[in-house]
PDB file of N, CA and C in Angstrom:
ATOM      1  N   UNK A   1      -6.928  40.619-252.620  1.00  0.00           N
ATOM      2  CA  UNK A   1      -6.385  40.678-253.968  1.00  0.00           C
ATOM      3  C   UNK A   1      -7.543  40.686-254.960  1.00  0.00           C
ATOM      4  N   UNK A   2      -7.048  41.683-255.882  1.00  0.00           N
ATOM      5  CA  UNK A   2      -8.083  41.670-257.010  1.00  0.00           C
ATOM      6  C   UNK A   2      -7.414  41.385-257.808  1.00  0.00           C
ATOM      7  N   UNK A   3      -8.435  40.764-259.229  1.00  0.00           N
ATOM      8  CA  UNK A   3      -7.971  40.670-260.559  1.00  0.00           C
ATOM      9  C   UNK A   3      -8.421  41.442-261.222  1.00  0.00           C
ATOM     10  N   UNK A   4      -7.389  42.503-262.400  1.00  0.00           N
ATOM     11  CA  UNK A   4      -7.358  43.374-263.199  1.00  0.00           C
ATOM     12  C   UNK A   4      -7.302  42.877-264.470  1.00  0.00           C
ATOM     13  N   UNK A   5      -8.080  43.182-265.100  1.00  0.00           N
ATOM     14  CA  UNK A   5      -7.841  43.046-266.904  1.00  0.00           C
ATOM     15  C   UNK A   5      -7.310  44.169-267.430  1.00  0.00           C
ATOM     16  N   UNK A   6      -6.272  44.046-268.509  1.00  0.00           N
ATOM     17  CA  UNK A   6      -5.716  45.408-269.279  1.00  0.00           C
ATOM     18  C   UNK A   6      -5.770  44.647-270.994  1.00  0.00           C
ATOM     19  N   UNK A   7      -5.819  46.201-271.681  1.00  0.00           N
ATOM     20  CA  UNK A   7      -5.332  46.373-272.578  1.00  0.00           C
ATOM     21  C   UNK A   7      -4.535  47.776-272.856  1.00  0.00           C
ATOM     22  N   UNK A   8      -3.497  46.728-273.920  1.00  0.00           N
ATOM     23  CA  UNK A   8      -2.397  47.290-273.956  1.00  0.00           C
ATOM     24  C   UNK A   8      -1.811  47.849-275.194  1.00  0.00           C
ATOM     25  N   UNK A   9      -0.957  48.956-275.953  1.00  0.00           N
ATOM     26  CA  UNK A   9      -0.986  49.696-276.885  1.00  0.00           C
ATOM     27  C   UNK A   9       0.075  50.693-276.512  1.00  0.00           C
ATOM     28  N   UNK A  10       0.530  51.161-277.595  1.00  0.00           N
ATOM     29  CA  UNK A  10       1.373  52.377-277.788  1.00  0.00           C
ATOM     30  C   UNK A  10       0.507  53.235-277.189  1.00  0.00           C
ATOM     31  N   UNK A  11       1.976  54.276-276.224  1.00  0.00           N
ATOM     32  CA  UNK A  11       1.399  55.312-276.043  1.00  0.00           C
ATOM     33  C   UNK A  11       0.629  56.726-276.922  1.00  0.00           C
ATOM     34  N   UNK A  12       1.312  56.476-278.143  1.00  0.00           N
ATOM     35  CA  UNK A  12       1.082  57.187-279.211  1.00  0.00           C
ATOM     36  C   UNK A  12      -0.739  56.718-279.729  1.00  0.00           C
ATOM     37  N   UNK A  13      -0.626  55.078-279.847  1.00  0.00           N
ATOM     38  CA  UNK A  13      -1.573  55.151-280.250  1.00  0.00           C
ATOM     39  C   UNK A  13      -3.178  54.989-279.324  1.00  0.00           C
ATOM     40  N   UNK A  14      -2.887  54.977-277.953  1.00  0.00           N
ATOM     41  CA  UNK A  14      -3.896  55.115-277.277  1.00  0.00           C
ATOM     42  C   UNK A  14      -4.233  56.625-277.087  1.00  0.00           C
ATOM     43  N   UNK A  15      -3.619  57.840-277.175  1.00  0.00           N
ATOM     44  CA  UNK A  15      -3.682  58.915-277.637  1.00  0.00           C
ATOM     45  C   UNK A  15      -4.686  59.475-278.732  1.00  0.00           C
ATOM     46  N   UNK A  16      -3.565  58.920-280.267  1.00  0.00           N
ATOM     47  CA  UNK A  16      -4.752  59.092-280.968  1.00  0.00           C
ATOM     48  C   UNK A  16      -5.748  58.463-281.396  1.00  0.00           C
ATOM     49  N   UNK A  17      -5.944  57.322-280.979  1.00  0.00           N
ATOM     50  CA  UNK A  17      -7.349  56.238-281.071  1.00  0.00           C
ATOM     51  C   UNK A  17      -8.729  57.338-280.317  1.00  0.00           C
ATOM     52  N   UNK A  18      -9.631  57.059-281.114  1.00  0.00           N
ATOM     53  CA  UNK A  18     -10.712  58.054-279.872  1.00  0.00           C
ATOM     54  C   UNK A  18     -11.206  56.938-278.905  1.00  0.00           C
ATOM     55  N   UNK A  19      -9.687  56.997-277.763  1.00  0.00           N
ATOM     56  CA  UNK A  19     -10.192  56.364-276.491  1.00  0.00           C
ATOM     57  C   UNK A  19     -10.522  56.810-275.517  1.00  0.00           C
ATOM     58  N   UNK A  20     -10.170  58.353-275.696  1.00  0.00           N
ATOM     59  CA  UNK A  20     -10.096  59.495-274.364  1.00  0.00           C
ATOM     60  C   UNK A  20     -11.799  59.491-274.511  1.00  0.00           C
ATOM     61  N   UNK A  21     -12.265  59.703-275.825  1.00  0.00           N
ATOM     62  CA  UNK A  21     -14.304  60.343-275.488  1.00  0.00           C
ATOM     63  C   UNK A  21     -14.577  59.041-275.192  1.00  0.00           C
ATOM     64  N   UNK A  22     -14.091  57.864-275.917  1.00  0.00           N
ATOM     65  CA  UNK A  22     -15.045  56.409-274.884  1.00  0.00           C
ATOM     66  C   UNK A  22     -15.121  56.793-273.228  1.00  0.00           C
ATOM     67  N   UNK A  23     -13.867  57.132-272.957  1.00  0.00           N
ATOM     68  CA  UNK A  23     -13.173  57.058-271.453  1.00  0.00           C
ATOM     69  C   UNK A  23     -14.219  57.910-270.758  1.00  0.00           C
ATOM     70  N   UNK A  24     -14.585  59.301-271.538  1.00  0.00           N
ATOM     71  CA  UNK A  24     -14.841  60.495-270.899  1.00  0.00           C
ATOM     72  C   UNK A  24     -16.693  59.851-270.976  1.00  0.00           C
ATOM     73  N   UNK A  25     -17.409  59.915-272.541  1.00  0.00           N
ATOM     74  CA  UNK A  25     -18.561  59.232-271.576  1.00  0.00           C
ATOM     75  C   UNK A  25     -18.957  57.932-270.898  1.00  0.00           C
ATOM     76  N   UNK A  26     -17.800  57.070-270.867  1.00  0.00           N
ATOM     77  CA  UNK A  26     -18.216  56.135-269.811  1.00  0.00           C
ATOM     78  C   UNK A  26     -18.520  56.804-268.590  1.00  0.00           C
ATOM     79  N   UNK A  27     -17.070  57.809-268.070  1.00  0.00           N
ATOM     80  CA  UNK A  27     -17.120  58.083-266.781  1.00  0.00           C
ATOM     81  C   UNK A  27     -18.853  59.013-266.478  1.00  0.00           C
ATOM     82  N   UNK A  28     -19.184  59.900-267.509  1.00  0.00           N
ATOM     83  CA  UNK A  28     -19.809  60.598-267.204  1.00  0.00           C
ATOM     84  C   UNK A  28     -21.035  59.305-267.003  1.00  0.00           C
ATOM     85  N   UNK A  29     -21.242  58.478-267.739  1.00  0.00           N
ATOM     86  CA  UNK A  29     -22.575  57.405-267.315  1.00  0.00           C
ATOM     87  C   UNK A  29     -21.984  56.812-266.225  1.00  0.00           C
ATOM     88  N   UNK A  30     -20.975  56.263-265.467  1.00  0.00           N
ATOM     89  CA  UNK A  30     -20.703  56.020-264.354  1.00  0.00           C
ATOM     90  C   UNK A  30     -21.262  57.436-263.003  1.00  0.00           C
ATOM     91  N   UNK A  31     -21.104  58.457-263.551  1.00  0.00           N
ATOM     92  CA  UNK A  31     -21.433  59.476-262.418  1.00  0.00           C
ATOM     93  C   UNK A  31     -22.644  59.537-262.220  1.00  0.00           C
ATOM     94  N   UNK A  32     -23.338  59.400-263.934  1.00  0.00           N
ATOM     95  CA  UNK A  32     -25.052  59.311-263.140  1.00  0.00           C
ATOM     96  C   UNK A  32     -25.472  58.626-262.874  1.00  0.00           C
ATOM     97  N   UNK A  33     -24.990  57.138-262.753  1.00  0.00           N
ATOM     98  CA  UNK A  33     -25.739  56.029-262.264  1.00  0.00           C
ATOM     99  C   UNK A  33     -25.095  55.528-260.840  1.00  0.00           C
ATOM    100  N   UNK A  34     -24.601  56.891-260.315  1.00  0.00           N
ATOM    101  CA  UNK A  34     -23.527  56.608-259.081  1.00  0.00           C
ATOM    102  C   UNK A  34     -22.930  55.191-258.714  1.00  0.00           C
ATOM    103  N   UNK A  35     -22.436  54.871-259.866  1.00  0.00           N
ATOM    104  CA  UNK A  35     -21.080  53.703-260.014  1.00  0.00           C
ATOM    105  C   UNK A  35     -20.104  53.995-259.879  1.00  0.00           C
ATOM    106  N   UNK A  36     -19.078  53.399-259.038  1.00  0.00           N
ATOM    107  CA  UNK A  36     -18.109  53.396-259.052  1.00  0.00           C
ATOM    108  C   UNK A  36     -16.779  53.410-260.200  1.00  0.00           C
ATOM    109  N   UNK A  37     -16.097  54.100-259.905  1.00  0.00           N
ATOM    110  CA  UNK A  37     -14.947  54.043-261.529  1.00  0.00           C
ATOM    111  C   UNK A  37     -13.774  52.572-261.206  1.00  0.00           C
ATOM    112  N   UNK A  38     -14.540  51.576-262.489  1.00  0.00           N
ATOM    113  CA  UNK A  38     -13.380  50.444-262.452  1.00  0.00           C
ATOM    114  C   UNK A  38     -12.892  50.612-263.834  1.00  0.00           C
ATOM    115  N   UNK A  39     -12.396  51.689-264.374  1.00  0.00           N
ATOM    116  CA  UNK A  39     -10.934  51.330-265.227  1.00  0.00           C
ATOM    117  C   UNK A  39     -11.193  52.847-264.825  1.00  0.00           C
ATOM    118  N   UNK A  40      -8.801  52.272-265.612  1.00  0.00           N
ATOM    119  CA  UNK A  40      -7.987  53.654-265.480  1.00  0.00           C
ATOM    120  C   UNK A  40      -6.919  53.735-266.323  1.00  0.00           C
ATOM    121  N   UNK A  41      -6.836  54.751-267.164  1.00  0.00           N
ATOM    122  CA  UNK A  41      -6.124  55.022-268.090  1.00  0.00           C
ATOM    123  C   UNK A  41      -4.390  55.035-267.202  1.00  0.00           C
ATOM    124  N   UNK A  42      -3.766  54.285-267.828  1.00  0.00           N
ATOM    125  CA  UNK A  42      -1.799  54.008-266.817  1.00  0.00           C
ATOM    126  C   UNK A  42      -0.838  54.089-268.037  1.00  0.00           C
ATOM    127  N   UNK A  43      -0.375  55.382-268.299  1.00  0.00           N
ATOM    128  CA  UNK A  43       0.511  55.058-268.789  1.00  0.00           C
ATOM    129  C   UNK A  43       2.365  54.840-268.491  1.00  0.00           C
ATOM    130  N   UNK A  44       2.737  54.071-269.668  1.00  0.00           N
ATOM    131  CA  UNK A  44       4.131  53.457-269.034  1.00  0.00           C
ATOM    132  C   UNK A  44       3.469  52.652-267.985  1.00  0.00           C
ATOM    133  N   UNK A  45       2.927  51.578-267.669  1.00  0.00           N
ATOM    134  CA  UNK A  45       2.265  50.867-266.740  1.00  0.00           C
ATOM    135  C   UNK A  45       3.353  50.323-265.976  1.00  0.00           C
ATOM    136  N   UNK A  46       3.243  50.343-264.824  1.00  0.00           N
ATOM    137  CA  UNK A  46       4.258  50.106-263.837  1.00  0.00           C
ATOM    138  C   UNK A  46       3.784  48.476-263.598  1.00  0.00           C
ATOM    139  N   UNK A  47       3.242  47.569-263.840  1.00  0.00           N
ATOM    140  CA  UNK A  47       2.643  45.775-263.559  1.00  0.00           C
ATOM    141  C   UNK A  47       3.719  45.212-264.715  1.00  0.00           C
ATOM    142  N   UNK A  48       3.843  46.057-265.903  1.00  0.00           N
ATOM    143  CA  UNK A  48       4.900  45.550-266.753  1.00  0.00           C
ATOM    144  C   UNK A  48       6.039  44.714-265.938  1.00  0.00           C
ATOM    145  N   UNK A  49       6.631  45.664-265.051  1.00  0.00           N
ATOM    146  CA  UNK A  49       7.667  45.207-264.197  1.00  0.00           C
ATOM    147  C   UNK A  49       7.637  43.990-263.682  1.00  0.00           C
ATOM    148  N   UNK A  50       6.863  43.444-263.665  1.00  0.00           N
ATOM    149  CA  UNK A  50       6.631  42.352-262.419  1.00  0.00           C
ATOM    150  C   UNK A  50       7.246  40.978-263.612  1.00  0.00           C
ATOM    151  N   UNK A  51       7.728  40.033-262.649  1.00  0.00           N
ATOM    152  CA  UNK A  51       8.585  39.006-263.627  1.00  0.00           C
ATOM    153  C   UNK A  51       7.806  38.562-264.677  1.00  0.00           C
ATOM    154  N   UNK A  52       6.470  38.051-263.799  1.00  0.00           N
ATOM    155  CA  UNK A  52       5.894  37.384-264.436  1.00  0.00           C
ATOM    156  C   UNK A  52       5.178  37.729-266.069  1.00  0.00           C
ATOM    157  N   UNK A  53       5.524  39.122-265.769  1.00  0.00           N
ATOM    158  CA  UNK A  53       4.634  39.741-267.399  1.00  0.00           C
ATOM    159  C   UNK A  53       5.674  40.055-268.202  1.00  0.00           C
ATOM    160  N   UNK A  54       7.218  39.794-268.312  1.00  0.00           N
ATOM    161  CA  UNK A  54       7.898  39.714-268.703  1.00  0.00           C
ATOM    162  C   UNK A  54       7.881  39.417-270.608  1.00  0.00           C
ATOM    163  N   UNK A  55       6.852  38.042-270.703  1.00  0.00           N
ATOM    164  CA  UNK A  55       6.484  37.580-271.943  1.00  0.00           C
ATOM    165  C   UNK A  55       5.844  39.140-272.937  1.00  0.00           C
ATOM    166  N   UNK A  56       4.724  39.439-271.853  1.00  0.00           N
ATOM    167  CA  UNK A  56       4.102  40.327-272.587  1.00  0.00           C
ATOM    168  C   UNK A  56       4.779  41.428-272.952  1.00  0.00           C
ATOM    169  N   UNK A  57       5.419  42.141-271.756  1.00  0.00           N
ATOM    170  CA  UNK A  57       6.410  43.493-272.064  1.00  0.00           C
ATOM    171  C   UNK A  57       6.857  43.239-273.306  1.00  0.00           C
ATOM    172  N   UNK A  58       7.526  42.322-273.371  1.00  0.00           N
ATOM    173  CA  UNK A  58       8.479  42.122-274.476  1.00  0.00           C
ATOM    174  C   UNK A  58       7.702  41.948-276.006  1.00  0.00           C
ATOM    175  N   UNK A  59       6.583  41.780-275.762  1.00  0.00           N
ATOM    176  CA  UNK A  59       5.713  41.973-277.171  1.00  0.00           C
ATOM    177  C   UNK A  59       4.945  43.365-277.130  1.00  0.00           C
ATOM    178  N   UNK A  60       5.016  44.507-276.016  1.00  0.00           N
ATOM    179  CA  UNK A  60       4.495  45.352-276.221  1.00  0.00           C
ATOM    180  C   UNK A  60       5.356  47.227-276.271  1.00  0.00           C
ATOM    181  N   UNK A  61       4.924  47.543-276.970  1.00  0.00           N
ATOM    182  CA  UNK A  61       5.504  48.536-278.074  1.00  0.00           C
ATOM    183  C   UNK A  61       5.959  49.886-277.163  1.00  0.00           C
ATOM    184  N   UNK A  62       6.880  49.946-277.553  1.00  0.00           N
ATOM    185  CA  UNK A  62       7.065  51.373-276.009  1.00  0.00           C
ATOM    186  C   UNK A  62       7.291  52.885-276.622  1.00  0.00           C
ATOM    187  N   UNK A  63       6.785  53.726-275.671  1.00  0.00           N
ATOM    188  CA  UNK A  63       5.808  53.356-274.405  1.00  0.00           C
ATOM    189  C   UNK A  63       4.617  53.088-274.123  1.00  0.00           C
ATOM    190  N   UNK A  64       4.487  52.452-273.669  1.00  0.00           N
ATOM    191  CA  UNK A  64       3.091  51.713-273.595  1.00  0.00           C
ATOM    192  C   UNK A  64       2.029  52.714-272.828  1.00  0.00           C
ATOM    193  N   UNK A  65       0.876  52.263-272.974  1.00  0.00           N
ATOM    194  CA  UNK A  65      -0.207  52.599-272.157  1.00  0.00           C
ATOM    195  C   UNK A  65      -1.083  51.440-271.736  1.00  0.00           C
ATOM    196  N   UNK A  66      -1.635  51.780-270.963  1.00  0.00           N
ATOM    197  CA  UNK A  66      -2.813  50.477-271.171  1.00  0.00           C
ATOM    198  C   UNK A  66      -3.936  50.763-270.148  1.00  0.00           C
ATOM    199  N   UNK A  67      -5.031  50.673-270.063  1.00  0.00           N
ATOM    200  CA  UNK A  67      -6.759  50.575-270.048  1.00  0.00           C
ATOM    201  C   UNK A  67      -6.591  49.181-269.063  1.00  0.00           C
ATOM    202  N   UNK A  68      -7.101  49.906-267.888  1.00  0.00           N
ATOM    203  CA  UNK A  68      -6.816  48.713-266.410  1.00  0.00           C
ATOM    204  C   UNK A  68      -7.715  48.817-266.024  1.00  0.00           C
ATOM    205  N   UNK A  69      -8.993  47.849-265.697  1.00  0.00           N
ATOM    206  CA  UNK A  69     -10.026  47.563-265.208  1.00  0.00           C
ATOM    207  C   UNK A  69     -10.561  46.139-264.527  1.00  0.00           C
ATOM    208  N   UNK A  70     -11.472  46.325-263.873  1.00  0.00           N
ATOM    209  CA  UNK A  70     -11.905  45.379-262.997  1.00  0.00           C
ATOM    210  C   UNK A  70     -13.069  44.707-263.678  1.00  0.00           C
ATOM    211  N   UNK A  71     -13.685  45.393-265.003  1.00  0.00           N
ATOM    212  CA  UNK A  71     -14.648  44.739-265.650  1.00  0.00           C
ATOM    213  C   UNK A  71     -13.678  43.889-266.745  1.00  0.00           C
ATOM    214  N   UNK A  72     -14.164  42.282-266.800  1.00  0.00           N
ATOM    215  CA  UNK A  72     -13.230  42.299-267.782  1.00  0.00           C
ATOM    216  C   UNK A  72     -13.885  42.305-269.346  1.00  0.00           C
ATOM    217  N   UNK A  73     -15.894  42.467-269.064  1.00  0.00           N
ATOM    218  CA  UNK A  73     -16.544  42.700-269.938  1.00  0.00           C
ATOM    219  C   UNK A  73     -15.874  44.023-271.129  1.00  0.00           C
ATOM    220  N   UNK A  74     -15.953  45.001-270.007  1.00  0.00           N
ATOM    221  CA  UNK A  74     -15.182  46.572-270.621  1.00  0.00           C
ATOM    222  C   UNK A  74     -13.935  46.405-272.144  1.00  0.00           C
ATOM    223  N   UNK A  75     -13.299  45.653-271.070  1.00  0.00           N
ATOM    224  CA  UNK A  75     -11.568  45.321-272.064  1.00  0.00           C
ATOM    225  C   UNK A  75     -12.171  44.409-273.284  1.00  0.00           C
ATOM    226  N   UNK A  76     -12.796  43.403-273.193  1.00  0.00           N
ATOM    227  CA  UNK A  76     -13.558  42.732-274.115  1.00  0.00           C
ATOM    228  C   UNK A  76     -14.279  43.451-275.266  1.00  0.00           C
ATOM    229  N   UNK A  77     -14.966  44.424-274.641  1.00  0.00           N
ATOM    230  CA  UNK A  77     -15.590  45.060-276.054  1.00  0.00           C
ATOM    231  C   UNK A  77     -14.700  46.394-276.447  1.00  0.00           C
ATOM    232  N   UNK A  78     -13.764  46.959-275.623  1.00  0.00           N
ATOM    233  CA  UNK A  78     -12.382  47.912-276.276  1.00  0.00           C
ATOM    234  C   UNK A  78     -11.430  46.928-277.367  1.00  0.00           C
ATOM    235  N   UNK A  79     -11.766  45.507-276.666  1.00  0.00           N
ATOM    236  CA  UNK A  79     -10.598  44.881-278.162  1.00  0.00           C
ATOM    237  C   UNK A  79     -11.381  44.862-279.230  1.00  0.00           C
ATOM    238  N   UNK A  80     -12.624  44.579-279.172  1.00  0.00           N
ATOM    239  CA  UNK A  80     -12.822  44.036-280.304  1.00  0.00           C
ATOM    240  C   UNK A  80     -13.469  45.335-281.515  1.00  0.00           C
ATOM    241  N   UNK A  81     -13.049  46.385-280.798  1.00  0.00           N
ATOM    242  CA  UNK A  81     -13.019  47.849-281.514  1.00  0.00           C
ATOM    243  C   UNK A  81     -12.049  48.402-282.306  1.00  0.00           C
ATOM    244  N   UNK A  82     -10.714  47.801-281.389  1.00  0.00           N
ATOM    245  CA  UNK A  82      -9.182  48.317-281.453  1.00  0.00           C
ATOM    246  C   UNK A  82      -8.605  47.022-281.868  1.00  0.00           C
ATOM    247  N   UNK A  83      -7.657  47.863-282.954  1.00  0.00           N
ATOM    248  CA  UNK A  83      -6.185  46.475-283.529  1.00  0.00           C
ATOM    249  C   UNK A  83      -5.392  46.958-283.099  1.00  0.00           C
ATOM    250  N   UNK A  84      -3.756  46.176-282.807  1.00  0.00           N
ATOM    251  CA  UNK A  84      -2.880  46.499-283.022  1.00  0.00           C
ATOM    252  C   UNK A  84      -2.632  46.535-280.825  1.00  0.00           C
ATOM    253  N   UNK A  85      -3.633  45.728-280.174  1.00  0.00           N
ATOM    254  CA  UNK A  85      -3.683  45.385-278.596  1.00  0.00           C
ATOM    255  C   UNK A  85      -3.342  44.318-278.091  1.00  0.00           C
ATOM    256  N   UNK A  86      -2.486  44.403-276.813  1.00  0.00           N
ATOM    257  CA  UNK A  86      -2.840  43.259-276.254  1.00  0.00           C
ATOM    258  C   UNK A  86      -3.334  42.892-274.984  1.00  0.00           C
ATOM    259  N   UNK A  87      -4.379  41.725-274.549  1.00  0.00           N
ATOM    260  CA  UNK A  87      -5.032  41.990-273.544  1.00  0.00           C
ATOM    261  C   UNK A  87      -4.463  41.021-272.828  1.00  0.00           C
ATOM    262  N   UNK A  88      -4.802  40.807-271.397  1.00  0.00           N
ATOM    263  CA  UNK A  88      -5.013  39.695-270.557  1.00  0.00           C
ATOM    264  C   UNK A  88      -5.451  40.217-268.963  1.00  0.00           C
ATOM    265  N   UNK A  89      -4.784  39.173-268.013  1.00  0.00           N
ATOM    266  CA  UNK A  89      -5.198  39.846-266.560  1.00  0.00           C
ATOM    267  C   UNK A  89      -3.776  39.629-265.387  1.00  0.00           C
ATOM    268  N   UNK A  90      -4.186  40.091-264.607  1.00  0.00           N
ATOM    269  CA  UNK A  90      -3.129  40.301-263.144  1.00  0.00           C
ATOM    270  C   UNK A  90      -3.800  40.072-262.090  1.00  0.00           C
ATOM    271  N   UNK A  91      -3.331  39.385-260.958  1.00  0.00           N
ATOM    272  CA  UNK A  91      -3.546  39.544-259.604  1.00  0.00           C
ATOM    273  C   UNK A  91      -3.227  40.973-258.644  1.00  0.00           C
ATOM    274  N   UNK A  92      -3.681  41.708-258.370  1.00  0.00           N
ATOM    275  CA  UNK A  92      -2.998  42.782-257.395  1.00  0.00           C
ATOM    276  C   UNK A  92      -4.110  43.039-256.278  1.00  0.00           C
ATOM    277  N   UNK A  93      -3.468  43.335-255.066  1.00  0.00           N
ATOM    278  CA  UNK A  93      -1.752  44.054-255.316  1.00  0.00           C
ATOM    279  C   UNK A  93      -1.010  42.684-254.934  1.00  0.00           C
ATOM    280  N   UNK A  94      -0.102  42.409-254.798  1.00  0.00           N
ATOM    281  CA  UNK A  94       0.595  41.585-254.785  1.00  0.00           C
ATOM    282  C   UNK A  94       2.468  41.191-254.345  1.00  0.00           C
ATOM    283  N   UNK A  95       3.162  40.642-254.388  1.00  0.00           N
ATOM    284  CA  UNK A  95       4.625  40.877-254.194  1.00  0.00           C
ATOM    285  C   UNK A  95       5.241  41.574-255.218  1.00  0.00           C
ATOM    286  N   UNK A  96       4.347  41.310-256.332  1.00  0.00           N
ATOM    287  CA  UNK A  96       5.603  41.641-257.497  1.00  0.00           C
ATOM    288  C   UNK A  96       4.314  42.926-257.923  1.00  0.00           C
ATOM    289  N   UNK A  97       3.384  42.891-257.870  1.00  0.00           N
ATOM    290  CA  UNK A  97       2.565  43.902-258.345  1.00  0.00           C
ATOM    291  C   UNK A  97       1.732  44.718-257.292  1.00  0.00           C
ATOM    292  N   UNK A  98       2.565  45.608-256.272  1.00  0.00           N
ATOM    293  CA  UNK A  98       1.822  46.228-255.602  1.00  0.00           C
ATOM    294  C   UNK A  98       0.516  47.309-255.681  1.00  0.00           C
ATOM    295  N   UNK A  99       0.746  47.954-256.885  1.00  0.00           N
ATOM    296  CA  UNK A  99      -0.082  49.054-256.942  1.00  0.00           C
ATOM    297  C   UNK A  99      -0.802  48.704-258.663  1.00  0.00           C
ATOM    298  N   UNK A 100      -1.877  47.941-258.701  1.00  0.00           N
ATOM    299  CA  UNK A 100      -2.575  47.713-260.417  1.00  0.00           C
ATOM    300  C   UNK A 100      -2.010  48.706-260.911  1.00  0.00           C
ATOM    301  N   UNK A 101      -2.447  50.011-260.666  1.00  0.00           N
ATOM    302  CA  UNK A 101      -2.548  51.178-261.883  1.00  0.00           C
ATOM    303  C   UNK A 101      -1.322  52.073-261.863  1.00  0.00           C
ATOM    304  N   UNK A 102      -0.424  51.412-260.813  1.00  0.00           N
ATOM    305  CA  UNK A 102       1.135  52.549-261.168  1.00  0.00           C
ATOM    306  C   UNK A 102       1.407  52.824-262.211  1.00  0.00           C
ATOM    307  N   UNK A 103       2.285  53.667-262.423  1.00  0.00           N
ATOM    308  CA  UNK A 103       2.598  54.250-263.664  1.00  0.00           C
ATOM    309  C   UNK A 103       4.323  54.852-263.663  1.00  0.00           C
ATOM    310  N   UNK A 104       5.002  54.779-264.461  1.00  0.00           N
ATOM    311  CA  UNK A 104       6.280  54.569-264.396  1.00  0.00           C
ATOM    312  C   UNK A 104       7.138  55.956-264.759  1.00  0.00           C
ATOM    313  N   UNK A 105       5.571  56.625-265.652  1.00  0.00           N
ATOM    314  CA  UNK A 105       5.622  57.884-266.254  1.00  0.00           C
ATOM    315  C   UNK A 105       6.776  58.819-265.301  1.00  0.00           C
ATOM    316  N   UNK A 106       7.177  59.721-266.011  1.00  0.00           N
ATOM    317  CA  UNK A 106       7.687  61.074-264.563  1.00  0.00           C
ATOM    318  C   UNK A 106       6.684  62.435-265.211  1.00  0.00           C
ATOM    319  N   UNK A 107       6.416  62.991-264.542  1.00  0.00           N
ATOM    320  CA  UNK A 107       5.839  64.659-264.862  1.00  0.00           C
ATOM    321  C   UNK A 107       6.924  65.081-265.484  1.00  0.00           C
ATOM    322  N   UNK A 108       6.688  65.636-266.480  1.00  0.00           N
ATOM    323  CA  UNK A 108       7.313  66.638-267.352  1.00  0.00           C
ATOM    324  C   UNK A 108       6.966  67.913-267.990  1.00  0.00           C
TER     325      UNK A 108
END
């Protein structure tokens, strides 16, 4: 089991926040320093589900997105960039949270 940190936000507004070019050159400095990728953009986050995050769902704005990572440094300096988030962490995978980064989304 790992622990995941997220932050969390309208799908609308993780869209238009410029979170996609943070996203895009992190990854690209992750490729040249052959690091591994620990966050992942989930939207409609499927961990919502789980009982226990119940509190949070219910304070967060739908549909959601949210920024799922294993650094919890990362999520730390995305909040304190971004208003209008909310952060914390999860155990996975787990009974109630099998898959961290599911997504609830359907293709359309």
């Amino acid at each position: 089991m790992a622990t995941y940190y997220y932050l969390l936000a309208s799908k609308d507004f993780v869209i238009e926040e410029p979170i996609e070019e943070v996203l895009k050159e992190r990854r690209r400095n992750y490729q040249e320093q052959e690091k591994e990728i620990d966050f992942w953009l989930v939207i409609e986050p499927g961990f919502l589900e789980a009982p226990e995050m119940a509190e949070v769902k219910a304070k967060c704005p739908k549909p959601a997105a949210a920024l799922v990572s294993t650094n919890p440094q990362f999520i730390t300096w995305l909040k304190l960039r971004l208003e209008h988030v909310i952060t914390g962490q999860f155990e996975a995978p787990s009974a109630t949270i099998p898959d961290a980064i599911a997504s609830l989304a359907t293709a359309g």
